[in-house]
Protein backbone atom coordinates (compact mmCIF):
# COMPACT_ATOMS: atom_id res chain seq x y z
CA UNK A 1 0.00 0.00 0.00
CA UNK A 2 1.13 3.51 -1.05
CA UNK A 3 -0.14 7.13 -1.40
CA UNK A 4 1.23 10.09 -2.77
CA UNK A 5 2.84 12.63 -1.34
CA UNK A 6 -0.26 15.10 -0.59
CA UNK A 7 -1.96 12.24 0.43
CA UNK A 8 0.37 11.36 2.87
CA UNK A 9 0.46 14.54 4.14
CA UNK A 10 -3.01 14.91 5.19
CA UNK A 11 -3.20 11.34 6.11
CA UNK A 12 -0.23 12.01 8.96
CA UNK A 13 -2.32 14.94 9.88
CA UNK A 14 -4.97 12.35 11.09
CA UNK A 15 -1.98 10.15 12.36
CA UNK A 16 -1.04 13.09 14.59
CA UNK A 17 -4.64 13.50 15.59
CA UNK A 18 -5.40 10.21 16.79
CA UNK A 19 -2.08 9.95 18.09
CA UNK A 20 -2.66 13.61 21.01
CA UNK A 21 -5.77 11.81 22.39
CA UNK A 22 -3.64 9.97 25.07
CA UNK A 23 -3.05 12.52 27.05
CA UNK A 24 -6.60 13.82 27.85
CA UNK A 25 -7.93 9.78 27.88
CA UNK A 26 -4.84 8.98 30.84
CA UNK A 27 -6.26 11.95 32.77
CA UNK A 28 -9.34 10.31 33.07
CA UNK A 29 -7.99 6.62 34.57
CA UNK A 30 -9.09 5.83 38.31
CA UNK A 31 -6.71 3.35 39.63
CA UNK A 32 -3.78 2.81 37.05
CA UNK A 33 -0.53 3.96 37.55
CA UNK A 34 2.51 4.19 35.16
CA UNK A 35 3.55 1.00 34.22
CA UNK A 36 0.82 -0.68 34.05
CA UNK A 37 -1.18 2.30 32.49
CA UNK A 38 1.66 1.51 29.53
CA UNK A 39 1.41 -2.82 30.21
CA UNK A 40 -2.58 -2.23 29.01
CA UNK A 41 -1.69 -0.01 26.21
CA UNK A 42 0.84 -2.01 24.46
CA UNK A 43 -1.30 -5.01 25.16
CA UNK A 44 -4.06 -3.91 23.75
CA UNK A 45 -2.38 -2.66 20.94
CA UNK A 46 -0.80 -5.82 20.47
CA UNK A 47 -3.78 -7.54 20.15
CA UNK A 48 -5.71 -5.48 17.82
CA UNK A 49 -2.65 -5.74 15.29
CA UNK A 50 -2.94 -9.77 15.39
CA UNK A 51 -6.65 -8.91 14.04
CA UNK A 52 -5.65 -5.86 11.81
CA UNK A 53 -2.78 -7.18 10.13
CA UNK A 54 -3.92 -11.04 8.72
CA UNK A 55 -7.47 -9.30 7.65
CA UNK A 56 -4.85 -6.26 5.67
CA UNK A 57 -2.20 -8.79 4.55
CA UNK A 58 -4.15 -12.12 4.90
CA UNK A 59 -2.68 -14.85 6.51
CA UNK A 60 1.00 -14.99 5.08
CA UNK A 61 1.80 -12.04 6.76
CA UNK A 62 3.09 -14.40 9.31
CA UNK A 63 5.36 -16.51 7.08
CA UNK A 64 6.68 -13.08 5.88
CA UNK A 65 7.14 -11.82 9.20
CA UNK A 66 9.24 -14.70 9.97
CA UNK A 67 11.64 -14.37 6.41
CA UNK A 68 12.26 -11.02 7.33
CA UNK A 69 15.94 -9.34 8.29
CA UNK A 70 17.05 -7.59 11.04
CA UNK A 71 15.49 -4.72 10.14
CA UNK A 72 12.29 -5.39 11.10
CA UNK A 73 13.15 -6.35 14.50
CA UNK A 74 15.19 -3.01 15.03
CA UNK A 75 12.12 -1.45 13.54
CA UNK A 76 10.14 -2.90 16.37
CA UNK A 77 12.59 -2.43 19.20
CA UNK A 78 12.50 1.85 17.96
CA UNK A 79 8.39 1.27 18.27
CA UNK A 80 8.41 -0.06 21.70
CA UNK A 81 10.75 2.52 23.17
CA UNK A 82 8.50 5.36 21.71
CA UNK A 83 5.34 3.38 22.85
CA UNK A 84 6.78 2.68 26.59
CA UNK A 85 8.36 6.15 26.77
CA UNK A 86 5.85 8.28 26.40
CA UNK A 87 3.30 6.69 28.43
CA UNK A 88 5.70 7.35 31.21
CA UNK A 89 6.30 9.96 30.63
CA UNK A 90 2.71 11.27 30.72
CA UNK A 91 2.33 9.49 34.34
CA UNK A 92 5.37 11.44 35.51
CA UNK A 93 4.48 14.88 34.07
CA UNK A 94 2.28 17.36 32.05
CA UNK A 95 0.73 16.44 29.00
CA UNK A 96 2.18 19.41 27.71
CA UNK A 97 5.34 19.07 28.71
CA UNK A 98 5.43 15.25 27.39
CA UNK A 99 4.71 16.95 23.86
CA UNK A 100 6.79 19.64 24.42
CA UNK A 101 9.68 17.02 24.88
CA UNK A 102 8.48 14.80 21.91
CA UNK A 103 8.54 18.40 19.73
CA UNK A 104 12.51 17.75 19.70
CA UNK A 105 12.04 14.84 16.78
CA UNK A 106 12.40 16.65 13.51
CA UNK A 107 16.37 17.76 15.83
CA UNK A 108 17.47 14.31 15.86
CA UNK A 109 15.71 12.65 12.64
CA UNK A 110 17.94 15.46 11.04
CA UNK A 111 20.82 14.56 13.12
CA UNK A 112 20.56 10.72 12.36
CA UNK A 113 19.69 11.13 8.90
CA UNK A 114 23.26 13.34 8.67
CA UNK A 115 25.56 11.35 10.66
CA UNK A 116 24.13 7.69 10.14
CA UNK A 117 22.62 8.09 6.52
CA UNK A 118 24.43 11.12 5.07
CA UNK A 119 21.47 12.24 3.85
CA UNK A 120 21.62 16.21 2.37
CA UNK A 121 18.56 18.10 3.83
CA UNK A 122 17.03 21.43 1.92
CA UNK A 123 17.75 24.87 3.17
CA UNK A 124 13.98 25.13 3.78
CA UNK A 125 14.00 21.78 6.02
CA UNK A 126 17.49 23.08 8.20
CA UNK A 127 15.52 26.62 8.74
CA UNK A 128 12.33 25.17 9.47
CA UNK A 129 14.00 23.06 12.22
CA UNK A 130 15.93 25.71 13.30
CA UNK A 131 12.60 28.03 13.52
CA UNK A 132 11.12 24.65 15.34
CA UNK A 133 14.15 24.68 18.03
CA UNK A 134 13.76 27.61 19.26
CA UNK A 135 10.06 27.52 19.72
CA UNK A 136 11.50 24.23 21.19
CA UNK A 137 14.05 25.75 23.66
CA UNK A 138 12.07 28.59 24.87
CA UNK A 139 9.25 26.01 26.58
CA UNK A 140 11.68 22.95 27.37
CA UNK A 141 14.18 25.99 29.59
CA UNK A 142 10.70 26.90 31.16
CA UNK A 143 9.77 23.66 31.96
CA UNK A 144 13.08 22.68 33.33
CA UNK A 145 12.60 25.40 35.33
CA UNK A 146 9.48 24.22 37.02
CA UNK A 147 11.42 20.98 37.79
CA UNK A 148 9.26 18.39 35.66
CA UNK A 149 12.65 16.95 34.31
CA UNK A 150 12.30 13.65 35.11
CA UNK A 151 9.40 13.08 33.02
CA UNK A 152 10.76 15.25 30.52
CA UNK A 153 13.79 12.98 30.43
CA UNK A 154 12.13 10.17 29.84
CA UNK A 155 10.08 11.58 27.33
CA UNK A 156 13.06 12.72 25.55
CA UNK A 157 13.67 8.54 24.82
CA UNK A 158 10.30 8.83 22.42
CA UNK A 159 11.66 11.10 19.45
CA UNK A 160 14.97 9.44 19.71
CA UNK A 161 13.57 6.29 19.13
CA UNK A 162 11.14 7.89 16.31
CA UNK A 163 14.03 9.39 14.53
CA UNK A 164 16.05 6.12 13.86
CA UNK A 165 12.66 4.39 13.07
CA UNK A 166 11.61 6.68 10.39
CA UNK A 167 15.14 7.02 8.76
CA UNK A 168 14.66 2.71 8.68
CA UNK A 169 11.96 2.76 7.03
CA UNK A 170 13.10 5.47 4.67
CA UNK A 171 16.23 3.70 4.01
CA UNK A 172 14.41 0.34 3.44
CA UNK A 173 12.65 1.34 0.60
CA UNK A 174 15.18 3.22 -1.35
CA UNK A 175 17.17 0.20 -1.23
CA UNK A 176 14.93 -1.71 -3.01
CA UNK A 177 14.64 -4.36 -0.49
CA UNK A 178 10.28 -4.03 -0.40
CA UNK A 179 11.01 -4.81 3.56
CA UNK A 180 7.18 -4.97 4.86
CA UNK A 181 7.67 -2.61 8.30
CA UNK A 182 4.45 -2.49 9.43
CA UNK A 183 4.50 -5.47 11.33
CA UNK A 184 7.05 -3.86 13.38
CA UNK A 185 4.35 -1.71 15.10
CA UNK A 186 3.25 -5.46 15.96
CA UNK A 187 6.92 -5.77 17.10
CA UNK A 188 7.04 -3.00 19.15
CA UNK A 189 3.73 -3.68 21.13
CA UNK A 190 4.69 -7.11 22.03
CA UNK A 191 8.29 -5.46 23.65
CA UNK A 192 7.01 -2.99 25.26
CA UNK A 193 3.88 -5.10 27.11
CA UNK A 194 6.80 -7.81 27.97
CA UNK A 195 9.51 -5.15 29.41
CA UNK A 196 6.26 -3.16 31.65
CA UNK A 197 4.29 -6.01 32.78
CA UNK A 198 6.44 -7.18 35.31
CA UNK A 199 6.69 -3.66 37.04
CA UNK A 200 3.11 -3.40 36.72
CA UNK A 201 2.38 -6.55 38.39
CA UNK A 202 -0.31 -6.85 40.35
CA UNK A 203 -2.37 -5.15 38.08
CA UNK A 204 -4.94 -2.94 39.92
CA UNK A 205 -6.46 -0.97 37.05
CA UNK A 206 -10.39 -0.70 37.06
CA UNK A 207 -12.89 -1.87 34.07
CA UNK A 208 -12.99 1.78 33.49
CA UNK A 209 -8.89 2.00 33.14
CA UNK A 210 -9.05 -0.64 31.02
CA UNK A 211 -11.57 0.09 28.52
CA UNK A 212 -10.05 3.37 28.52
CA UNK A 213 -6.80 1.98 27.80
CA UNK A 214 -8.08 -0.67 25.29
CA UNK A 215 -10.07 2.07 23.28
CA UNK A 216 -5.78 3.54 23.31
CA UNK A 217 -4.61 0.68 22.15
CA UNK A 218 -6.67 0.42 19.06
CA UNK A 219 -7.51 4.28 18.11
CA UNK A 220 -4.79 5.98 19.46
CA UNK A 221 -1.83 3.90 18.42
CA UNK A 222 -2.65 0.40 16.63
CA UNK A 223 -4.33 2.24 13.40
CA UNK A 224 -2.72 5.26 13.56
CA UNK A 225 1.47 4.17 13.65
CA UNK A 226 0.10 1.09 11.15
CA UNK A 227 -0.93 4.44 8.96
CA UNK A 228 2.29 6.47 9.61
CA UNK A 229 4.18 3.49 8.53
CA UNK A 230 2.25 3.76 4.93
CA UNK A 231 3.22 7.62 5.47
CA UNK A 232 6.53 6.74 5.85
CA UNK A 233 6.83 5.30 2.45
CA UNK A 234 5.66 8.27 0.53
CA UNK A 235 7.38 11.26 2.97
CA UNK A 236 11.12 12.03 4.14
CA UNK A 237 12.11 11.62 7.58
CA UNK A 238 12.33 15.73 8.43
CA UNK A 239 8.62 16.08 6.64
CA UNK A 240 7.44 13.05 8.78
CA UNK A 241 8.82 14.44 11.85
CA UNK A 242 7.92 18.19 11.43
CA UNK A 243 4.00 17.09 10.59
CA UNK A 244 4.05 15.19 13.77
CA UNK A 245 4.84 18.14 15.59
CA UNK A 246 1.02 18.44 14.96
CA UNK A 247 0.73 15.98 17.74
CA UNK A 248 1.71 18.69 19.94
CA UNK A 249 -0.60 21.44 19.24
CA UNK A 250 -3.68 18.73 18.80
CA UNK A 251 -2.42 17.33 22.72
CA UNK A 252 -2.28 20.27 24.31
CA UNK A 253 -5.69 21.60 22.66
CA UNK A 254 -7.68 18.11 24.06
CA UNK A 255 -5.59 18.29 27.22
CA UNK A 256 -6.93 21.88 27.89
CA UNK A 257 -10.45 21.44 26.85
CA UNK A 258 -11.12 17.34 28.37
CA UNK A 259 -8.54 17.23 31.35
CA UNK A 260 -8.43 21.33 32.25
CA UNK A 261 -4.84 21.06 31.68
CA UNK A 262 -4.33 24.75 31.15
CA UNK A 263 -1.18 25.25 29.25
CA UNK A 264 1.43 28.23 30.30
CA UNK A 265 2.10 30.98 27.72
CA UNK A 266 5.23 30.23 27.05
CA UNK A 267 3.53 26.54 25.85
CA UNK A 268 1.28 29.07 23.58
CA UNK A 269 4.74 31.27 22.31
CA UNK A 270 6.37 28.30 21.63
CA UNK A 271 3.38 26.20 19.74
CA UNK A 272 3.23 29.35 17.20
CA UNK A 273 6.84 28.78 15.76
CA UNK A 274 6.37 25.45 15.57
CA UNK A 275 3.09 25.25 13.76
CA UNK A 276 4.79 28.31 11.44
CA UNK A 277 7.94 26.13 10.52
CA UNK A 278 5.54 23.30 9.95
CA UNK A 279 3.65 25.13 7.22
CA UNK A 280 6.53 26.96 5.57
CA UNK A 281 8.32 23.97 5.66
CA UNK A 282 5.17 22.39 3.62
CA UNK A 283 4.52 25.54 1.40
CA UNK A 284 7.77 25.82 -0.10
CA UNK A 285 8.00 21.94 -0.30
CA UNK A 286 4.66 21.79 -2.66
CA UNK A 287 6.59 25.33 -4.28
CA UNK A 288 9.31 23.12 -5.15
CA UNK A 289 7.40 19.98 -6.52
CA UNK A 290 5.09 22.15 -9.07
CA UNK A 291 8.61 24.08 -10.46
CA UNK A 292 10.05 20.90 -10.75
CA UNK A 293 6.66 19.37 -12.45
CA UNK A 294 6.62 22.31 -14.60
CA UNK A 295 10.22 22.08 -16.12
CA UNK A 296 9.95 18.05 -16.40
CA UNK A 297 6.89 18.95 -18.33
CA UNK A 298 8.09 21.45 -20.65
CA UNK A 299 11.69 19.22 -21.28
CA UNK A 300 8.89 16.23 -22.62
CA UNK A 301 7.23 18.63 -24.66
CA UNK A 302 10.30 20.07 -26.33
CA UNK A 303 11.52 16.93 -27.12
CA UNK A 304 7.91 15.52 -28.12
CA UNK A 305 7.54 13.03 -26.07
CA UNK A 306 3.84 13.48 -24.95
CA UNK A 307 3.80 10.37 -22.19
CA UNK A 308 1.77 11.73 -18.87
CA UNK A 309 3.95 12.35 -16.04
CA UNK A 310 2.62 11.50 -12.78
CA UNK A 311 3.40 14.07 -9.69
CA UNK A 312 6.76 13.61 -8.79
CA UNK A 313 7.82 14.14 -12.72
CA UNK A 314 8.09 10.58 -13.52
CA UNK A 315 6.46 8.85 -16.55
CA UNK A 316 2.80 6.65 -15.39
């Protein structure tokens, strides 16, 4: 399964949508703490992927899973360390400030795609991260300040573990191998309910927790990352990092409105220059695509070859 690239974009909008709803659902748990607020998540998770994937990929999906490379299981291991850190660190601090922490992705997918892939970014990708950072650095010093570091820092284990997964899955696919990744969201939910469950032992959560935390499992992170996988495919890592900055702006919205979380101003100050790098950083993009349509289309006509070109310039 593929999309395009506009597709893509406004599917990881959704992504990033379904994705902010855990904050405001965890603020409504009884009895659950930490660990086994993430045990339930992963679990459930885990087992709505053994339903959605065979009914996507019918039954060989299993075979395939087990002819895969290493890849896949890295893949997996970056999944569960995103799923398992950020559910702590929502139990250990502010929804906002778990956001505010996760905000720092599109710094290291740049970092890793540099150093690990060599990978040349635009001038319009370096400023919009740059623009991102500081909206970045002027609510994480705040924060600091207040002395929610420790949930913060573990936080901070989320977009590290995002930024190796989505230059993986980049990587996979220009090389040709066809490596089938989204299993590794299946991966990463079975690693991360192993690793919590037993430091959640006894579990203590109420029906309520845990139809809370089931309806997380399935809406808030089993369709979506299966989606932002198929995003993945279509999208660089810096795009798919800066559009799931969304995730913070959509989090602290739900937070404010369902849980009464009322975010600081410097939250506000900060959320403006990263929502205005994320669109710049899209604008010129989609600037850059039609000039480069444009002159692809006007080469084929000078040399008369009418064949269509599709919308990344290359013949359909």
């Amino acid at each position: 399964m593929s999309v395009r690239h506009g597709q893509a974009v406004a599917l990881m909008v959704l992504v990033t949508f379904l994705w902010s709803t855990a904050g405001v659902v965890t603020r409504q748990l009884e009895q659950a703490q930490a660990f086994e607020i993430t045990f339930w998540r992963s679990f459930f998770t885990l087992l709505s992927l053994l339903v959605i994937l065979p009914l996507w990929q019918g039954r060989g999906v299993w075979r395939r899973m087990r002819q895969e490379g290493a890849v896949l299981w890295v893949s997996g291991a970056c999944w569960a360390t995103m799923f398992t850190a950020f559910m702590l660190g929502l139990a250990l601090t502010s929804v906002a400030n778990v956001l505010i922490t996760l905000a720092a992705g599109p710094l290291f997918t740049a970092l890793v795609s540099r150093l690990f892939f060599g990978q040349r970014l635009a001038a319009r990708t370096w400023g919009a991260i740059v623009v991102a950072g500081l909206g970045i650095a002027w609510m994480f010093a705040r924060q600091l300040g207040e002395g929610h570091w420790l949930g913060s820092l573990v936080a901070l284990a989320a977009p590290i573990g995002g930024a190796f997964n989505w230059n993986l899955v980049q990587r996979s696919q220009q090389a040709g191998r066809h490596v089938d990744l989204v299993p590794a969201v299946l991966i990463g939910a079975l690693l991360s309910s192993l690793v919590t469950l037993p430091m959640a032992w006894p579990l203590s959560a109420s029906v309520h927790d845990v139809t809370l935390l089931a309806g997380l499992g399935l809406g808030q992170l089993a369709i979506p990352c299966v989606l932002a996988v198929v995003c993945a495919r279509s999208l660089t890592p810096p795009e798919m990092s800066l559009l799931a900055l969304l995730e913070v702006l959509f989090g602290i919205a739900l937070a404010w409105v369902g849980a009464n979380e009322v975010p600081s101003p410097y939250v506000l100050q900060g959320g403006v220059l990263v929502l205005g790098a994320l669109v710049a950083n899209e604008w010129l993009g989609w600037r850059e695509r039609q000039g480069h349509y444009r002159i692809q289309t006007l080469e084929v006509e000078d040399s008369g070859d009418h064949h269509e070109l599709d919308d990344t310039g290359r013949h359909r």
